[in-house]
N, C-alpha and C. Protein backbone atom coordinates (compact mmCIF):
# COMPACT_ATOMS: atom_id res chain seq x y z
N UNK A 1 -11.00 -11.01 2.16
CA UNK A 1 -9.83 -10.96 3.03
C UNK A 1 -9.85 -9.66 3.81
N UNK A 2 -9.12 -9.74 5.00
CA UNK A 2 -9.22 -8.85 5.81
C UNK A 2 -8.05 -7.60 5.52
N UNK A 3 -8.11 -6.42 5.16
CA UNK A 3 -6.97 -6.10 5.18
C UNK A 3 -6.41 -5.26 6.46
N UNK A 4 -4.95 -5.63 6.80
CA UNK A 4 -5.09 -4.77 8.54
C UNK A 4 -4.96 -3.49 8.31
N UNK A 5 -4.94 -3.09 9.53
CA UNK A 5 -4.83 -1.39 9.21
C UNK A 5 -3.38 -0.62 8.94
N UNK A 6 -3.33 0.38 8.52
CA UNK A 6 -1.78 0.87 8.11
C UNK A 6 -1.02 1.73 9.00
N UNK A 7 0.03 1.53 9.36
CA UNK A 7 0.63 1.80 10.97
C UNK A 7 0.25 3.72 11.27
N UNK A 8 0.20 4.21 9.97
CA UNK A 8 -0.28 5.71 10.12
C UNK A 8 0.00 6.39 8.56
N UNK A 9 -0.99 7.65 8.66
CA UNK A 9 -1.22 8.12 6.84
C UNK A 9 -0.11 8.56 6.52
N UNK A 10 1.13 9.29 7.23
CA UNK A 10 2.44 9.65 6.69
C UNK A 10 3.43 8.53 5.95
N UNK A 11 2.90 7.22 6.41
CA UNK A 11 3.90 6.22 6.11
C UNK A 11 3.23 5.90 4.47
N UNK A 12 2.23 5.66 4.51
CA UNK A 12 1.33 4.85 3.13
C UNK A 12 1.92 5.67 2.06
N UNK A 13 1.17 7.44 2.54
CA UNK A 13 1.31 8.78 1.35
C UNK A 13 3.02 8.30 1.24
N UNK A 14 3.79 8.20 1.98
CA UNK A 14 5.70 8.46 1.38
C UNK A 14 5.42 6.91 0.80
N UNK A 15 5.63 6.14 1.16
CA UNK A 15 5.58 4.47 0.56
C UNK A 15 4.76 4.82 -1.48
N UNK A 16 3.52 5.28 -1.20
CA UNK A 16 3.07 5.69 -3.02
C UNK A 16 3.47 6.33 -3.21
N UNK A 17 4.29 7.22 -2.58
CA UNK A 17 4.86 8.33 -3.93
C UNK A 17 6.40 7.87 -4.13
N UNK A 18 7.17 7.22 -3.45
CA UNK A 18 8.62 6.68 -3.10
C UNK A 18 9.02 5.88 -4.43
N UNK A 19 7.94 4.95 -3.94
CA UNK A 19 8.24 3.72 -4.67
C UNK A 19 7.27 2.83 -6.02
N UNK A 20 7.60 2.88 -7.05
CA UNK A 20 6.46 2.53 -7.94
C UNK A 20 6.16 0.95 -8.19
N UNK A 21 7.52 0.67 -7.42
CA UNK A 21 6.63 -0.86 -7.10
C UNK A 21 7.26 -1.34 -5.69
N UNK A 22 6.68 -2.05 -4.69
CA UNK A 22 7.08 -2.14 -3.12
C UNK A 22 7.31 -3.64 -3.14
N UNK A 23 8.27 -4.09 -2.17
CA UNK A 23 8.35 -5.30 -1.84
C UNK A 23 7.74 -5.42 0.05
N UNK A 24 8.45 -6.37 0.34
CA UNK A 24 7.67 -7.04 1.46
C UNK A 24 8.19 -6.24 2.41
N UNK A 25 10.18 -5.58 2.37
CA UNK A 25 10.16 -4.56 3.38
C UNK A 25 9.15 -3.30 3.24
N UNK A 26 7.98 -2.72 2.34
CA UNK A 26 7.43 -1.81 2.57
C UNK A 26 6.08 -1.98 2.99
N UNK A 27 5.94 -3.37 2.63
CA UNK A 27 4.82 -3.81 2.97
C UNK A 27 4.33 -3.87 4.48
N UNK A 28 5.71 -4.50 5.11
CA UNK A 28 5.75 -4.32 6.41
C UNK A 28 5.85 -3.16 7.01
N UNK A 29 6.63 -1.84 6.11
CA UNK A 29 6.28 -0.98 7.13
C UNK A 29 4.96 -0.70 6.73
N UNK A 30 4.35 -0.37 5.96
CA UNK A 30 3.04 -0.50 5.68
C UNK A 30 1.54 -0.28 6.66
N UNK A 31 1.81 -1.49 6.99
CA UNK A 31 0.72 -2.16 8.22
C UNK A 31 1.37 -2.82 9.07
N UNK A 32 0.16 -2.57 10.13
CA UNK A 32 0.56 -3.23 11.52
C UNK A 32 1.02 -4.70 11.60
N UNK A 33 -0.05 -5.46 10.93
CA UNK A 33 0.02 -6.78 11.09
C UNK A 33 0.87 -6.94 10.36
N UNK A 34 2.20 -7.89 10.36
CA UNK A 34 3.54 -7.36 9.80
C UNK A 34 3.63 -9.34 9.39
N UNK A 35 3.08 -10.37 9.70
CA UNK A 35 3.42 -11.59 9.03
C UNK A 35 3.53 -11.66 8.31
N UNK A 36 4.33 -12.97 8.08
CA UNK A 36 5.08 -13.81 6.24
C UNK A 36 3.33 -13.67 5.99
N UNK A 37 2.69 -14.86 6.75
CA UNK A 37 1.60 -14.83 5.74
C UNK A 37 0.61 -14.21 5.25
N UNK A 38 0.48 -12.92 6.04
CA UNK A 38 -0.55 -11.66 5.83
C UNK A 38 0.19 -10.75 4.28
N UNK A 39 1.55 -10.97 4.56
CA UNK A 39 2.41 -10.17 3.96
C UNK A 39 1.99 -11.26 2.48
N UNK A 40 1.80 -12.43 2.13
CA UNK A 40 2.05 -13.08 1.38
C UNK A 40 0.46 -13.22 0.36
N UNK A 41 -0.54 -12.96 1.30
CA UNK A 41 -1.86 -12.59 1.04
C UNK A 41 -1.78 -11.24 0.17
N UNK A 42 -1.86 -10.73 0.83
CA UNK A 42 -1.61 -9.13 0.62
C UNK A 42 -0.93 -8.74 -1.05
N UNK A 43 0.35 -9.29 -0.75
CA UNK A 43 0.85 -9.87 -2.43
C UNK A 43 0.08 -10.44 -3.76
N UNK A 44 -0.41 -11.43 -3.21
CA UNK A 44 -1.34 -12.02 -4.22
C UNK A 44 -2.68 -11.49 -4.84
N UNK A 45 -3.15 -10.62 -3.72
CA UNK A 45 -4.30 -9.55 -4.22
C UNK A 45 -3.46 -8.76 -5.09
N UNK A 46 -2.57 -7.97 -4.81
CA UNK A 46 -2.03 -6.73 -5.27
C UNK A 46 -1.68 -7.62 -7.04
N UNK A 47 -1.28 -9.04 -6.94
CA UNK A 47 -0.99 -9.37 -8.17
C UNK A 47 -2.21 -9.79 -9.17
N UNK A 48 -3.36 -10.31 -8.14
CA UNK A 48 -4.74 -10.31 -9.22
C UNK A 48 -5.30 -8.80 -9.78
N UNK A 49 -4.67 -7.73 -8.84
CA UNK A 49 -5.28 -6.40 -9.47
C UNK A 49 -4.18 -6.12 -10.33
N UNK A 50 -2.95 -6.70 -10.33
CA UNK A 50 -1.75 -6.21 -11.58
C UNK A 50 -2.67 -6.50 -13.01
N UNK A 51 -2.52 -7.71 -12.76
CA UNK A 51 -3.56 -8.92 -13.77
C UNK A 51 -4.44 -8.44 -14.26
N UNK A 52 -5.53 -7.93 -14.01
CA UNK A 52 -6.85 -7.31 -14.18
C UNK A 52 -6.57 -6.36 -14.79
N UNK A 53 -4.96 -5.12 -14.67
CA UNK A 53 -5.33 -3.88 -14.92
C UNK A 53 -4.04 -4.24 -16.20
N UNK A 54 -3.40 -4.99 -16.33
CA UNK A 54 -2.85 -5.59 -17.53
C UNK A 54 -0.87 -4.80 -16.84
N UNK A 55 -0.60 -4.66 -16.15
CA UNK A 55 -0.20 -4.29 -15.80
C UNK A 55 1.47 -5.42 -14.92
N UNK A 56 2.74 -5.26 -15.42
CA UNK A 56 3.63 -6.04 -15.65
C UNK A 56 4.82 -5.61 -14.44
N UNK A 57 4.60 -6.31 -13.51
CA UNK A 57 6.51 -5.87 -12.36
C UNK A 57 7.69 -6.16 -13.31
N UNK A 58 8.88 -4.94 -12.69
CA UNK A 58 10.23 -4.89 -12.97
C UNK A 58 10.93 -5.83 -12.50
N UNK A 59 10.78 -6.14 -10.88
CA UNK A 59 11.31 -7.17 -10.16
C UNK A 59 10.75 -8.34 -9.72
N UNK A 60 10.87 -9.48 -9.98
CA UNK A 60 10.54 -10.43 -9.62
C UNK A 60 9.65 -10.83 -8.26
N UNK A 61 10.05 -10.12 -7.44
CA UNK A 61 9.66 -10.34 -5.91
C UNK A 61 9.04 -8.71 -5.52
N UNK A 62 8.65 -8.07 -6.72
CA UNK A 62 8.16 -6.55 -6.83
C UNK A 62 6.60 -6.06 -7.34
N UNK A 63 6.04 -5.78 -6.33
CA UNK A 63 4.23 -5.50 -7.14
C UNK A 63 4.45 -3.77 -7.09
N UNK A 64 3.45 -3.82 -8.58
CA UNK A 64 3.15 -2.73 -9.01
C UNK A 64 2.20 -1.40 -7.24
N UNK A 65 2.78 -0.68 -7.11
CA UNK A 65 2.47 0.45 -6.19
C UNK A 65 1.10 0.70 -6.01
N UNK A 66 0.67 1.09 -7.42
CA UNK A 66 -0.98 2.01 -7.57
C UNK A 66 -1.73 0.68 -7.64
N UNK A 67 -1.54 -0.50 -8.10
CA UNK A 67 -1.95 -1.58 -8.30
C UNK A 67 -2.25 -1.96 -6.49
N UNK A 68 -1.46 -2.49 -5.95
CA UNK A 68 -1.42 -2.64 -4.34
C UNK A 68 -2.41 -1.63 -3.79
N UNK A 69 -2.12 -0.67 -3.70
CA UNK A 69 -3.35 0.20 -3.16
C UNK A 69 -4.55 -0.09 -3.82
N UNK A 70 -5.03 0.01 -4.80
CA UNK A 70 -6.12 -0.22 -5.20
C UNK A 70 -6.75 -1.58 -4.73
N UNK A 71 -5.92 -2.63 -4.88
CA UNK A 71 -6.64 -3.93 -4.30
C UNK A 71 -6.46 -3.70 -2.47
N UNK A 72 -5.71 -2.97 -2.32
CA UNK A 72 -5.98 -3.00 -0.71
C UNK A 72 -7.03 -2.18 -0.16
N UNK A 73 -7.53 -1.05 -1.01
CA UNK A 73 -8.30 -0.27 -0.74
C UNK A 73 -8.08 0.85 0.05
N UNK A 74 -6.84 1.46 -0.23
CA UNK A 74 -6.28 2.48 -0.01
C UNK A 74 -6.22 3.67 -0.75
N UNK A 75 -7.10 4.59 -0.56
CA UNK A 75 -7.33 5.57 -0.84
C UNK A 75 -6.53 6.66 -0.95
N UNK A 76 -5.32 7.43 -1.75
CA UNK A 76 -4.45 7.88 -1.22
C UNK A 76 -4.94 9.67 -1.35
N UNK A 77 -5.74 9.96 -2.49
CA UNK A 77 -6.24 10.73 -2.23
C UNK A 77 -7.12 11.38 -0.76
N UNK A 78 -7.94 10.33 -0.23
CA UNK A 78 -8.49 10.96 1.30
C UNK A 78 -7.45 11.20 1.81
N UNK A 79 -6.29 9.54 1.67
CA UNK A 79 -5.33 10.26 3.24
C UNK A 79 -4.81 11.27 3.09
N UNK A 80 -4.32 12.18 1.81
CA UNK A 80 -3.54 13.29 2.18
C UNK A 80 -4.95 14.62 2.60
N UNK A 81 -6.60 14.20 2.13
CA UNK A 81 -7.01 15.39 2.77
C UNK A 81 -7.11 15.46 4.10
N UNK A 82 -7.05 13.94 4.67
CA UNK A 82 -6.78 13.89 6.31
C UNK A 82 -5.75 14.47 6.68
N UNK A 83 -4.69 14.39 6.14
CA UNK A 83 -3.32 14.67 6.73
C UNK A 83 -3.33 15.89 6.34
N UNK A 84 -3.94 16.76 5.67
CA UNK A 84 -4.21 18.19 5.22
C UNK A 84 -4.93 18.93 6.25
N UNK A 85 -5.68 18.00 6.73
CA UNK A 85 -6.48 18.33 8.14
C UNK A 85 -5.98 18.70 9.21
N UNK A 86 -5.62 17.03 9.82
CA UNK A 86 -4.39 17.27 10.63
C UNK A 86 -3.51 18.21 10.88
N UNK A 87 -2.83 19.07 9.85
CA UNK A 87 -2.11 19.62 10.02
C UNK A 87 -2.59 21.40 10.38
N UNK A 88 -4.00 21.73 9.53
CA UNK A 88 -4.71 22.64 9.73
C UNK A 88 -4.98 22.94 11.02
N UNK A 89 -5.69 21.99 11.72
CA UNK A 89 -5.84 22.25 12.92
C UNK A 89 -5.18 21.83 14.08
N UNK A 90 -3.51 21.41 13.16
CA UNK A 90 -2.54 21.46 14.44
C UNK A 90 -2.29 20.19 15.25
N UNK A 91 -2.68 18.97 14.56
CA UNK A 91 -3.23 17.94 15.25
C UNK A 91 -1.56 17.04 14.78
């Protein structure tokens, strides 16, 4: 699956540290591509990596945070040395 890209690294880094499990409003702010059904994809990965890592949601309509990143392949460590960057040289 394709995953789209994420509207920018300030939003992802506050979204993992905010929230320890996200629903579909964060999802959307998230990434660009903002559909029910991208949004609904997107979910179902994040719930085969819940699965895998044995790992249980609070809310019903709620996936685990570190879980979601990991199946999305979101790195949250790089983005803050990017955004560490960024800010170094003023960007």
């Amino acid at each position: 699956m394709n995953i789209p890209q994420i509207t920018d690294i300030d939003t992802a880094i506050s979204i993992y540290y905010r929230y320890p499990e996200i629903s579909t409003r964060e999802i959307t702010q998230l990434f660009r591509k903002r559909s029910k059904s991208t949004v609904i994809r997107l979910k179902k990965l994040a719930q085969k990596q819940m699965i895998e890592n044995n790992v249980y949601s609070w809310g019903i309509y709620k996936i685990n945070t570190v879980c979601a990143y990991k199946a999305w392949g979101i790195d949250v460590d790089d983005l803050e040395k990017r955004r560490n960057k960024l800010q170094k040289l003023g960007l």
